[in-house]
N, C-alpha and C. Protein backbone atom coordinates (compact mmCIF):
# COMPACT_ATOMS: atom_id res chain seq x y z
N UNK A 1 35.03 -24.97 32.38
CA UNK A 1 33.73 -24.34 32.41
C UNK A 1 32.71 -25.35 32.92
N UNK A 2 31.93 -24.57 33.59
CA UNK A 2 30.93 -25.87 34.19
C UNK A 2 29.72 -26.30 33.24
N UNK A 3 29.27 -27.42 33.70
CA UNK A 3 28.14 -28.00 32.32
C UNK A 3 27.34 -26.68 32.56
N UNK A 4 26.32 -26.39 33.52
CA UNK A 4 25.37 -25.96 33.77
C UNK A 4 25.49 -24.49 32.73
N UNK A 5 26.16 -23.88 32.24
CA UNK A 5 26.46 -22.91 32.02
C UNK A 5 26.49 -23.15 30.10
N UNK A 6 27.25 -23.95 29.84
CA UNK A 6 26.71 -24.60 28.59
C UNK A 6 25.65 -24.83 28.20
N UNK A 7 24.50 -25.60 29.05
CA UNK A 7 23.37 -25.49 28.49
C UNK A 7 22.46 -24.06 28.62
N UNK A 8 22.75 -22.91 29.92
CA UNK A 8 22.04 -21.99 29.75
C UNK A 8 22.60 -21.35 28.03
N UNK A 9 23.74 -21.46 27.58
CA UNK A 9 24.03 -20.94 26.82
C UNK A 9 23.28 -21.40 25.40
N UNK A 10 23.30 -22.39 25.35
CA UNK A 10 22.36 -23.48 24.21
C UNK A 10 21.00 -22.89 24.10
N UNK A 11 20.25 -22.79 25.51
CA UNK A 11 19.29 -22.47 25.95
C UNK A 11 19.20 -21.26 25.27
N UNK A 12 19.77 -20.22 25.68
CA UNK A 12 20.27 -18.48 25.26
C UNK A 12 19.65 -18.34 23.80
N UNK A 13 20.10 -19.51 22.87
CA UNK A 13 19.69 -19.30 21.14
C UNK A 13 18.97 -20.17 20.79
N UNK A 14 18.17 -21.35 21.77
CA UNK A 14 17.02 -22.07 21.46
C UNK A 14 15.75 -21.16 21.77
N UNK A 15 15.75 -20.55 22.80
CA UNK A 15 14.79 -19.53 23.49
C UNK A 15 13.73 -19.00 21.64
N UNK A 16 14.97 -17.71 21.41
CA UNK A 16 14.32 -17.00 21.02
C UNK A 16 14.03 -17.73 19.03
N UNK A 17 14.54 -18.82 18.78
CA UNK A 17 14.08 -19.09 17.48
C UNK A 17 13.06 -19.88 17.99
N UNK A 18 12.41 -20.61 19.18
CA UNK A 18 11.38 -20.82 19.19
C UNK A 18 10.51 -20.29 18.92
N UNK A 19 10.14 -18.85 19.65
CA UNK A 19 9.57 -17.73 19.61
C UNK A 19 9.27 -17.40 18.32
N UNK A 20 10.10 -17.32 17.54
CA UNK A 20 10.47 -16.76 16.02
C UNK A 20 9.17 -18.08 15.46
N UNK A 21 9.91 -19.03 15.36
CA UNK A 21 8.86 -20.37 14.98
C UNK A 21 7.41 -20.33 15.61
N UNK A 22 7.43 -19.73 16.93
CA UNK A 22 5.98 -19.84 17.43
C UNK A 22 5.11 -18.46 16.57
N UNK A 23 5.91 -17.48 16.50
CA UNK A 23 5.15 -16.69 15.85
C UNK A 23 4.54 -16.99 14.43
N UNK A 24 5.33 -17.08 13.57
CA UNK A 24 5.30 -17.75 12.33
C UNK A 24 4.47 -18.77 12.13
N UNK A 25 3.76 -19.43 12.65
CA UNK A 25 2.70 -20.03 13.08
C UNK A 25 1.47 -19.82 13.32
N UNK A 26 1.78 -19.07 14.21
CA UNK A 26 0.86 -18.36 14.95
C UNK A 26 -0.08 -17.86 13.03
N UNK A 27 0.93 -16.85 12.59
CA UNK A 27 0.68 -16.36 11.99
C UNK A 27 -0.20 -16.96 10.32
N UNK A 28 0.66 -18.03 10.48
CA UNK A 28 0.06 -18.61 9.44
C UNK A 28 -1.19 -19.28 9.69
N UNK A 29 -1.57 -19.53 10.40
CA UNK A 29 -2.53 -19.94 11.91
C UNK A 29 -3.89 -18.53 11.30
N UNK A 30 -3.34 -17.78 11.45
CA UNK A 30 -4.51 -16.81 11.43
C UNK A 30 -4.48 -16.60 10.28
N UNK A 31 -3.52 -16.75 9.11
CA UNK A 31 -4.25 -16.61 7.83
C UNK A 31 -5.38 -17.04 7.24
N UNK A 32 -4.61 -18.62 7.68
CA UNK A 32 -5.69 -19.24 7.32
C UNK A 32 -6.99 -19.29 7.82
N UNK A 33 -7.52 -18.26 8.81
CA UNK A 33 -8.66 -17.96 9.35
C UNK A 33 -9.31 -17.16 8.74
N UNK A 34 -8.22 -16.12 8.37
CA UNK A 34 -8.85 -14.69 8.16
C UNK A 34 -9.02 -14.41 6.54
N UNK A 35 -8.10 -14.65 5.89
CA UNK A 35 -8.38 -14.38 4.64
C UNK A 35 -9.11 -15.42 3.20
N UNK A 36 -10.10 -15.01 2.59
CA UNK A 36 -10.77 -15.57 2.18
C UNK A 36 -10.35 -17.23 1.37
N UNK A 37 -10.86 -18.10 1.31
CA UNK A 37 -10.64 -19.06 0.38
C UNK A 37 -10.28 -18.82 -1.04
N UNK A 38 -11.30 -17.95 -1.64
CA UNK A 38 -10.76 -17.75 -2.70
C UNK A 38 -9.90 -16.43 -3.59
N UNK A 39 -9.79 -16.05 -2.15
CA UNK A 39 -8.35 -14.76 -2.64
C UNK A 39 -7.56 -15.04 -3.52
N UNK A 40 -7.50 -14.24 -4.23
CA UNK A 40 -6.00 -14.71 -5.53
C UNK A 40 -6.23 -15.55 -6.55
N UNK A 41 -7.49 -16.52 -6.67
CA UNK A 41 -7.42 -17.71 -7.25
C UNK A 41 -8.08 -16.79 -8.53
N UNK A 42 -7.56 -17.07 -9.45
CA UNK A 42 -7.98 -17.07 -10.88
C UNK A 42 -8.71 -18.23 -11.82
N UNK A 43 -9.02 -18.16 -12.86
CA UNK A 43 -9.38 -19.09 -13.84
C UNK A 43 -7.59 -19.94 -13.99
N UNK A 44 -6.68 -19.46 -14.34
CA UNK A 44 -5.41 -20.13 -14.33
C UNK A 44 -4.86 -20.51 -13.04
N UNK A 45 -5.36 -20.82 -11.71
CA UNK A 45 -4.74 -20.70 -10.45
C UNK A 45 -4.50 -19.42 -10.06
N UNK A 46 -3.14 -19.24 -9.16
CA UNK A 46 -2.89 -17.91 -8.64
C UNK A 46 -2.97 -16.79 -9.30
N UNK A 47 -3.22 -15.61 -8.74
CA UNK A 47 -3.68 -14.51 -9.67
C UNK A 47 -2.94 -13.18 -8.89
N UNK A 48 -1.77 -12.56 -8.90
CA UNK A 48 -1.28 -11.58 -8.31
C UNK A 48 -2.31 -10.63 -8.42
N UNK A 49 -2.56 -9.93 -7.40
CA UNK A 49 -3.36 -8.76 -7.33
C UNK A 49 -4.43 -8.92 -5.93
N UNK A 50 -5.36 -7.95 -5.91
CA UNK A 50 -6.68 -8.17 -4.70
C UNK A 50 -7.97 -8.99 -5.30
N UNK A 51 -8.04 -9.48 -6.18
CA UNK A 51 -9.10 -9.97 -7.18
C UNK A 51 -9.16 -10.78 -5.79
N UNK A 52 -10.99 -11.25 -5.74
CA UNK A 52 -11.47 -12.25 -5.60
C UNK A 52 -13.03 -12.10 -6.19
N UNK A 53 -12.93 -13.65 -6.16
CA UNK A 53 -14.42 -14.33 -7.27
C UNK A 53 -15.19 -14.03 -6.45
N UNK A 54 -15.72 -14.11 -5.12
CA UNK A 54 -16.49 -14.04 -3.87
C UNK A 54 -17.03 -12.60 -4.08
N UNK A 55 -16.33 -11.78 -4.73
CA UNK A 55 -16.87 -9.73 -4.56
C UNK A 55 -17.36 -9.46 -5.52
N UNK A 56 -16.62 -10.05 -6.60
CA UNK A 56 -17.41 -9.74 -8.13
C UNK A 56 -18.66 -9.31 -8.20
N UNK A 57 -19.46 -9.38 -7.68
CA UNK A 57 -21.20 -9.09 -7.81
C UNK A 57 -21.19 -7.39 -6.74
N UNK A 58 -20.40 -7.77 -6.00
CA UNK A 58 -20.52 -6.03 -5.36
C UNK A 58 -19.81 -5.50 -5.97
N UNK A 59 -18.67 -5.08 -6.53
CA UNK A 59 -18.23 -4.55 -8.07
C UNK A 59 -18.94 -4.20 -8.92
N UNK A 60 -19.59 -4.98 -9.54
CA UNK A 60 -20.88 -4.89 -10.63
C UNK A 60 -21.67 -3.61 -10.29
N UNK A 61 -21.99 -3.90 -8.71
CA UNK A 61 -22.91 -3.23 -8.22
C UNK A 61 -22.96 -1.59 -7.40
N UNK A 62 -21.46 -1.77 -7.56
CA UNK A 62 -20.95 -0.26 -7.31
C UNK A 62 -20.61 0.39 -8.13
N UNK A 63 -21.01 1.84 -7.45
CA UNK A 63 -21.60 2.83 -8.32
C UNK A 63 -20.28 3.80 -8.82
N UNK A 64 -19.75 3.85 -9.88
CA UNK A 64 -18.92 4.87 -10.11
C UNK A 64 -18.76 6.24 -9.89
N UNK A 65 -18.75 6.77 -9.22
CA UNK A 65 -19.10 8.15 -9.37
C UNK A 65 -17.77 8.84 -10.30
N UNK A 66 -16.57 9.02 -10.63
CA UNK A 66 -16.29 9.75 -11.69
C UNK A 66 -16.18 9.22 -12.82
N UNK A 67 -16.66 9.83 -13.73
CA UNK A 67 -17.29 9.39 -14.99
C UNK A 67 -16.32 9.48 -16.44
N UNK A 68 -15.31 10.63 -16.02
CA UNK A 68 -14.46 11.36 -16.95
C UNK A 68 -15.23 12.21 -17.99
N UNK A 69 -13.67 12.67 -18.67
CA UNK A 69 -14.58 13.89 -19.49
C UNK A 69 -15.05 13.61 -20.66
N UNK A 70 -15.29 12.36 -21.33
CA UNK A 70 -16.30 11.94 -22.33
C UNK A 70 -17.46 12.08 -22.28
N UNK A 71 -18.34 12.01 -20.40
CA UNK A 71 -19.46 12.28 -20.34
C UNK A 71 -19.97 13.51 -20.76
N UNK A 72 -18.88 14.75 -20.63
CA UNK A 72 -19.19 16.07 -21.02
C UNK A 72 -19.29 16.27 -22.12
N UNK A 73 -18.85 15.63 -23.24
CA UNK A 73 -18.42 16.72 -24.30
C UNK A 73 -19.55 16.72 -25.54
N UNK A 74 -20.29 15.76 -25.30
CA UNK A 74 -21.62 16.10 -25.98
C UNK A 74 -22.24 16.99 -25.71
N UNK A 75 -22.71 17.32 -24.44
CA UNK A 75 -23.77 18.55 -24.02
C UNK A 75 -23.06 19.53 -23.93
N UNK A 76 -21.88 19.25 -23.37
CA UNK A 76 -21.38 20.84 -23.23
C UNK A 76 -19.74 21.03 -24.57
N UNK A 77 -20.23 21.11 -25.19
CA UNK A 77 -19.25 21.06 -26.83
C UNK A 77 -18.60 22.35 -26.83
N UNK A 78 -18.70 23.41 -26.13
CA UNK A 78 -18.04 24.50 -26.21
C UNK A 78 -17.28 24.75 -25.29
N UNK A 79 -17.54 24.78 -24.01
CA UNK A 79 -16.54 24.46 -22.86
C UNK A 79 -15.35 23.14 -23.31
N UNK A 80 -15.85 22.24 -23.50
CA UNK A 80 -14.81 20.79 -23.66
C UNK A 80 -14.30 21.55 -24.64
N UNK A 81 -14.23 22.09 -26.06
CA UNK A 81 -13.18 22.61 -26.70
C UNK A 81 -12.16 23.52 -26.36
N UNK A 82 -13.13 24.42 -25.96
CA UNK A 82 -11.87 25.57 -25.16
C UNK A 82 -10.76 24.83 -24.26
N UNK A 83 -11.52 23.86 -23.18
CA UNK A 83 -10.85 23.29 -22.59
C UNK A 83 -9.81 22.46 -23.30
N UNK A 84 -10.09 21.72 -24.20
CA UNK A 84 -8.79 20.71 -24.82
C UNK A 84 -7.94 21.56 -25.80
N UNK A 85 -8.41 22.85 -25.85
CA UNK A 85 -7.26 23.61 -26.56
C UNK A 85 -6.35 24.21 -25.79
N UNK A 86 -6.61 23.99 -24.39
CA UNK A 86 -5.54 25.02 -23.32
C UNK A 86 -4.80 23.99 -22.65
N UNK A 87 -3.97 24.67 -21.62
CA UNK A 87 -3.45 24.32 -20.92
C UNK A 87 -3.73 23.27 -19.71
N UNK A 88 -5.28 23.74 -19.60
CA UNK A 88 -6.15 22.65 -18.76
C UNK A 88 -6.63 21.28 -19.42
N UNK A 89 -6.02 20.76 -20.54
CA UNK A 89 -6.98 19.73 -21.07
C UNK A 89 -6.26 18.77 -20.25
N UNK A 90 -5.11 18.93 -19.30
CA UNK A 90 -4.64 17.69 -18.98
C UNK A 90 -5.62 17.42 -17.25
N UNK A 91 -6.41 18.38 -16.97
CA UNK A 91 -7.44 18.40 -16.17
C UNK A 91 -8.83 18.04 -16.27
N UNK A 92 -9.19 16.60 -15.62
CA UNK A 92 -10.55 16.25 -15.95
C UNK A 92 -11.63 17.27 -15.42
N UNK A 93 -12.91 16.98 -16.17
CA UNK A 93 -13.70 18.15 -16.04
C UNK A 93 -14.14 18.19 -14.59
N UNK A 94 -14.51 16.77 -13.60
CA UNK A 94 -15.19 16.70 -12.57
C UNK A 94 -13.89 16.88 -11.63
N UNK A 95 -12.68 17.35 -12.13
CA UNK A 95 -12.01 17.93 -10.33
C UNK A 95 -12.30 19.56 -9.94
N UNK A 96 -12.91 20.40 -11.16
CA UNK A 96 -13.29 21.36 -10.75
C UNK A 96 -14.61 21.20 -10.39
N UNK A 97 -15.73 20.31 -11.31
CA UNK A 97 -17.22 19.99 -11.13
C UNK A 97 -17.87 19.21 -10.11
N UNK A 98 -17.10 18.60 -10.05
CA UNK A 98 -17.51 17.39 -8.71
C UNK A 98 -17.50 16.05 -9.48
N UNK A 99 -18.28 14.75 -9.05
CA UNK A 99 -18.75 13.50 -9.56
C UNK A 99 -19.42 13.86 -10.40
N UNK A 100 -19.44 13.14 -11.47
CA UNK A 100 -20.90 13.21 -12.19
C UNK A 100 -21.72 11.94 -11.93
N UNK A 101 -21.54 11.87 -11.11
CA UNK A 101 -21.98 10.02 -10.92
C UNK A 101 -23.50 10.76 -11.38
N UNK A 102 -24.93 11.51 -11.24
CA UNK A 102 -25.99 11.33 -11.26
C UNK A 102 -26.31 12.56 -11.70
N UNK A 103 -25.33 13.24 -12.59
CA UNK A 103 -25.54 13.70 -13.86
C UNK A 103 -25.45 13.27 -15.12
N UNK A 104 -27.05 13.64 -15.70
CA UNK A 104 -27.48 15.03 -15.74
C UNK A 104 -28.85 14.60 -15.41
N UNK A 105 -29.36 13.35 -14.35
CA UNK A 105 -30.19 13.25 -13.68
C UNK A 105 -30.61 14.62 -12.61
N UNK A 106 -29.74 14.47 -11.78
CA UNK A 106 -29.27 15.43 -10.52
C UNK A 106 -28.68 16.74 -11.08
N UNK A 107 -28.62 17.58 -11.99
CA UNK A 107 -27.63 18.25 -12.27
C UNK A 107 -27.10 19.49 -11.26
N UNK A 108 -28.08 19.77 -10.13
CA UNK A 108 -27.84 20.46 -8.81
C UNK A 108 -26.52 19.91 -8.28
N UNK A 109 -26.29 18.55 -8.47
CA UNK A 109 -25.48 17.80 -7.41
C UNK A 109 -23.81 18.64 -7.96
N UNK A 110 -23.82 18.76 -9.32
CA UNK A 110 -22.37 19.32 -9.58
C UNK A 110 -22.22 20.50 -9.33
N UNK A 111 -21.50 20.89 -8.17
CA UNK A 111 -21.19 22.41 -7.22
C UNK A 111 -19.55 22.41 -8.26
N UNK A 112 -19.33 23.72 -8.67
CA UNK A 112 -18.35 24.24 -9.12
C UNK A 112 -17.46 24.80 -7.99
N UNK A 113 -16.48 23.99 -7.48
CA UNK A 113 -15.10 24.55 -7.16
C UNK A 113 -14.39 25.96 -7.51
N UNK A 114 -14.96 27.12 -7.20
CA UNK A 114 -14.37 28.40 -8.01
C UNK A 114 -13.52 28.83 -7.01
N UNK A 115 -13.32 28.20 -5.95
CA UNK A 115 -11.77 28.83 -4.82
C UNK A 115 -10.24 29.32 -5.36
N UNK A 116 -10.41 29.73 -5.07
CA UNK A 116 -8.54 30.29 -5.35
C UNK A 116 -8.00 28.93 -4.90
N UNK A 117 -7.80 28.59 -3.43
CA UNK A 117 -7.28 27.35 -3.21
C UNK A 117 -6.99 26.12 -3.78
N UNK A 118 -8.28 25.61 -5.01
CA UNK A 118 -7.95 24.95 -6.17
C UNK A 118 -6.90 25.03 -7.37
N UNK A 119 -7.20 26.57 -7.35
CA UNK A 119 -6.07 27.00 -8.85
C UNK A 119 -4.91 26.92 -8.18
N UNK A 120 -4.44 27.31 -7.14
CA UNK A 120 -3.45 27.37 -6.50
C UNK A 120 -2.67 26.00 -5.91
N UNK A 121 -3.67 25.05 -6.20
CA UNK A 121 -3.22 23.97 -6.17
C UNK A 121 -1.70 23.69 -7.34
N UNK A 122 -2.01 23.99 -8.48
CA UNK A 122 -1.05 24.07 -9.21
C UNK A 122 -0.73 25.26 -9.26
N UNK A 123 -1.07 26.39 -9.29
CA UNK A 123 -0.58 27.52 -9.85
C UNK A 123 0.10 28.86 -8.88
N UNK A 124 0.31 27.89 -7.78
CA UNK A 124 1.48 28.69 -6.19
C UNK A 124 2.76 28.44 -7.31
N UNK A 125 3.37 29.57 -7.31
CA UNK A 125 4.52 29.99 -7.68
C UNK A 125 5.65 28.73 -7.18
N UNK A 126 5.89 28.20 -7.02
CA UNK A 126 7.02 27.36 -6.67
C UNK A 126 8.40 27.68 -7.72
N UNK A 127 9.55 27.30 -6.81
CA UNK A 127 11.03 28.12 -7.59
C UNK A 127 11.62 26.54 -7.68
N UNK A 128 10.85 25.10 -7.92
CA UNK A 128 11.87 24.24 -8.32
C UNK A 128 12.06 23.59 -9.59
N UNK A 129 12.71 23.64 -10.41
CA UNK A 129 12.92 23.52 -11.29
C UNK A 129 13.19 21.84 -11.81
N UNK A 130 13.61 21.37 -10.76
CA UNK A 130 13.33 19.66 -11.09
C UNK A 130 12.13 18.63 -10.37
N UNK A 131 11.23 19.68 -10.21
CA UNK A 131 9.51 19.09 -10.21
C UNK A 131 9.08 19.10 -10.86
N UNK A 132 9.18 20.13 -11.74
CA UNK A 132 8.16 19.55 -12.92
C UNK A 132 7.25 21.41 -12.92
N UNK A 133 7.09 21.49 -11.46
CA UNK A 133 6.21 23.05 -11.50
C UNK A 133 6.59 23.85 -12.18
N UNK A 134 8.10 24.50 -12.26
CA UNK A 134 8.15 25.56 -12.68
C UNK A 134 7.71 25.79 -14.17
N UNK A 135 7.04 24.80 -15.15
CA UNK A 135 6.44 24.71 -16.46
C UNK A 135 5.33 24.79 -16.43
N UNK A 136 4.58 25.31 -15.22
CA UNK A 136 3.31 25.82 -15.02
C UNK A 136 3.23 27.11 -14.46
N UNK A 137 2.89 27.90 -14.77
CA UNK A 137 2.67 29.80 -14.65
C UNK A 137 2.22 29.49 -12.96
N UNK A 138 2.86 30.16 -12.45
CA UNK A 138 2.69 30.25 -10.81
C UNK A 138 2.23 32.04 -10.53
N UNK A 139 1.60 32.08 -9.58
CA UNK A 139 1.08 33.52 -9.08
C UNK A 139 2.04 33.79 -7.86
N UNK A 140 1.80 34.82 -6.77
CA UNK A 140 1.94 35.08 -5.81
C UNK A 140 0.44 35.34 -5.41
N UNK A 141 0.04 34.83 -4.06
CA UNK A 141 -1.78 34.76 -4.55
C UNK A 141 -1.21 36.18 -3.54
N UNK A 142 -0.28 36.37 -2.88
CA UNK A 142 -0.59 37.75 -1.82
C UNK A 142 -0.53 38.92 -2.73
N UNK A 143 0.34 38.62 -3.71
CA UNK A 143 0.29 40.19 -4.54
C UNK A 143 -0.97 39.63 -5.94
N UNK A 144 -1.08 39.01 -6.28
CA UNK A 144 -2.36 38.85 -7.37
C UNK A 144 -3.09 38.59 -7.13
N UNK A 145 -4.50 39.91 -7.17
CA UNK A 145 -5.40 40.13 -7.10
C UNK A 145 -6.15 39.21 -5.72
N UNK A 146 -5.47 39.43 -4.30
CA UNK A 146 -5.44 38.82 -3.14
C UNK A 146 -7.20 39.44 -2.88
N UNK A 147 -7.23 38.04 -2.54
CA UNK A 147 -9.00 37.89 -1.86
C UNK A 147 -10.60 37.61 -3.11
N UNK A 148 -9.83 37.49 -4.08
CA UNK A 148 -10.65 37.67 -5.61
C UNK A 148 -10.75 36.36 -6.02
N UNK A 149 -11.94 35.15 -6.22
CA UNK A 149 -11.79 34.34 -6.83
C UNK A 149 -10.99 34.12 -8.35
N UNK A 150 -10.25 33.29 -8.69
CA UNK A 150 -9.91 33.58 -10.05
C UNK A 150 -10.62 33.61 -11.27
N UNK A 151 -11.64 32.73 -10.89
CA UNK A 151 -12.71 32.82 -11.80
C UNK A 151 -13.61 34.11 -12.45
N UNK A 152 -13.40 34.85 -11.46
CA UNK A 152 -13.66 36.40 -11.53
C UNK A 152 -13.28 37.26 -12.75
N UNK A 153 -11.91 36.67 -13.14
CA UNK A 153 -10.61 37.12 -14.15
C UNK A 153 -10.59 36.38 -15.35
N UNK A 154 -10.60 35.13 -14.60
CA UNK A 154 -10.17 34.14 -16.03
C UNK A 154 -11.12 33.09 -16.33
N UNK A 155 -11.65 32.77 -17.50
CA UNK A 155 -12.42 31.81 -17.48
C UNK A 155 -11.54 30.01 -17.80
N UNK A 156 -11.76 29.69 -16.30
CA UNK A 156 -11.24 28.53 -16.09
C UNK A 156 -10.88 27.68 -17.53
N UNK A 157 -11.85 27.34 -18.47
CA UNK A 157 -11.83 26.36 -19.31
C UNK A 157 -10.43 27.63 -20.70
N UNK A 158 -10.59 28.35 -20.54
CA UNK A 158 -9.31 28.82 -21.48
C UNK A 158 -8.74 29.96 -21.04
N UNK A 159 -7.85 30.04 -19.87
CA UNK A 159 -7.62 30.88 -18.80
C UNK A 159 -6.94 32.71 -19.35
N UNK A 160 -6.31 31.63 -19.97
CA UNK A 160 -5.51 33.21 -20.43
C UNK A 160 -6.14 33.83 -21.61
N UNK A 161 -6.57 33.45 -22.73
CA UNK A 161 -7.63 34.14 -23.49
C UNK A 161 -8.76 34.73 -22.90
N UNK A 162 -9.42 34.01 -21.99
CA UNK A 162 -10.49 33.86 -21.62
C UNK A 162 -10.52 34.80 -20.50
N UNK A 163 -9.88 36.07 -20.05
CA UNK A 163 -9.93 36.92 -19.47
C UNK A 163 -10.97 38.12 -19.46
N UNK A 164 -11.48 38.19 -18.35
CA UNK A 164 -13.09 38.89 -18.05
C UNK A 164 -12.95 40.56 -18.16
């Protein structure tokens, strides 16, 4: 075999782990550009997670908007019961209400969700039995009461008693 052919061959698997090495570099190259100094660092050193000390003050300073359903159940004590006696208590109050971020400042701002499309979120008939759905009452929305909000029928917070 001739030399020349030996070294293209040498050549052949020096090539591309250079490459490999140049990238890797490269890369670490731009970490250290791009991501903050004190990413990760904790009071104990490293800190698994997105924490950094540098944001903390914009955290502070951002605004929650869902509040959960503790904010409700003072003012509205009769709805929140019905509700935690049904089937819906495992539903917070603001996915039908909206945010409460600036209630009961704003109380315009909470628009009630009364679409079929919502209830039907859970309550489309599905036939599988190792999801988990079929332990939730499913409709056919084409044959029940098609084009009718449900709210019309049932009062959301205790659905099946609570029939209009």
């Amino acid at each position: 075999m001739p030399q020349w052919r030996v070294v293209i061959m040498k050549n052949h698997a020096v090539r591309p782990l250079l490459v490999i090495i140049c990238i890797v570099v490269l890369i670490l190259l731009v970490r250290i550009v791009y991501v903050p100094k004190d990413f990760g660092i904790g009071p104990a050193g490293y800190m698994y997670g997105l924490h950094r000390e540098g944001n903390e003050a914009e955290w502070k300073a951002f605004k929650v908007k869902y509040q959960g359903r503790e904010l409700c159940k003072d003012c509205h004590a009769k709805n929140y019961a019905l509700n935690m006696s049904s089937p819906h208590r495992i539903i917070q109050c603001e996915d039908c209400h909206g945010p409460a971020v600036d209630h009961p400042d704003k109380p315009a701002n909470l628009v009630i969700d009364k679409s079929r499309a919502l209830c039907l979120r859970c309550h489309f008939s599905l036939p599988y039995p190792s999801s988990g759905r079929s332990v939730i009452k499913g409709i056919d929305p084409d044959a029940h009461n098609p084009g009718i909000e449900c709210a019309a029928c049932h009062n959301p917070h205790k659905p099946m008693e609570g029939l209009r």
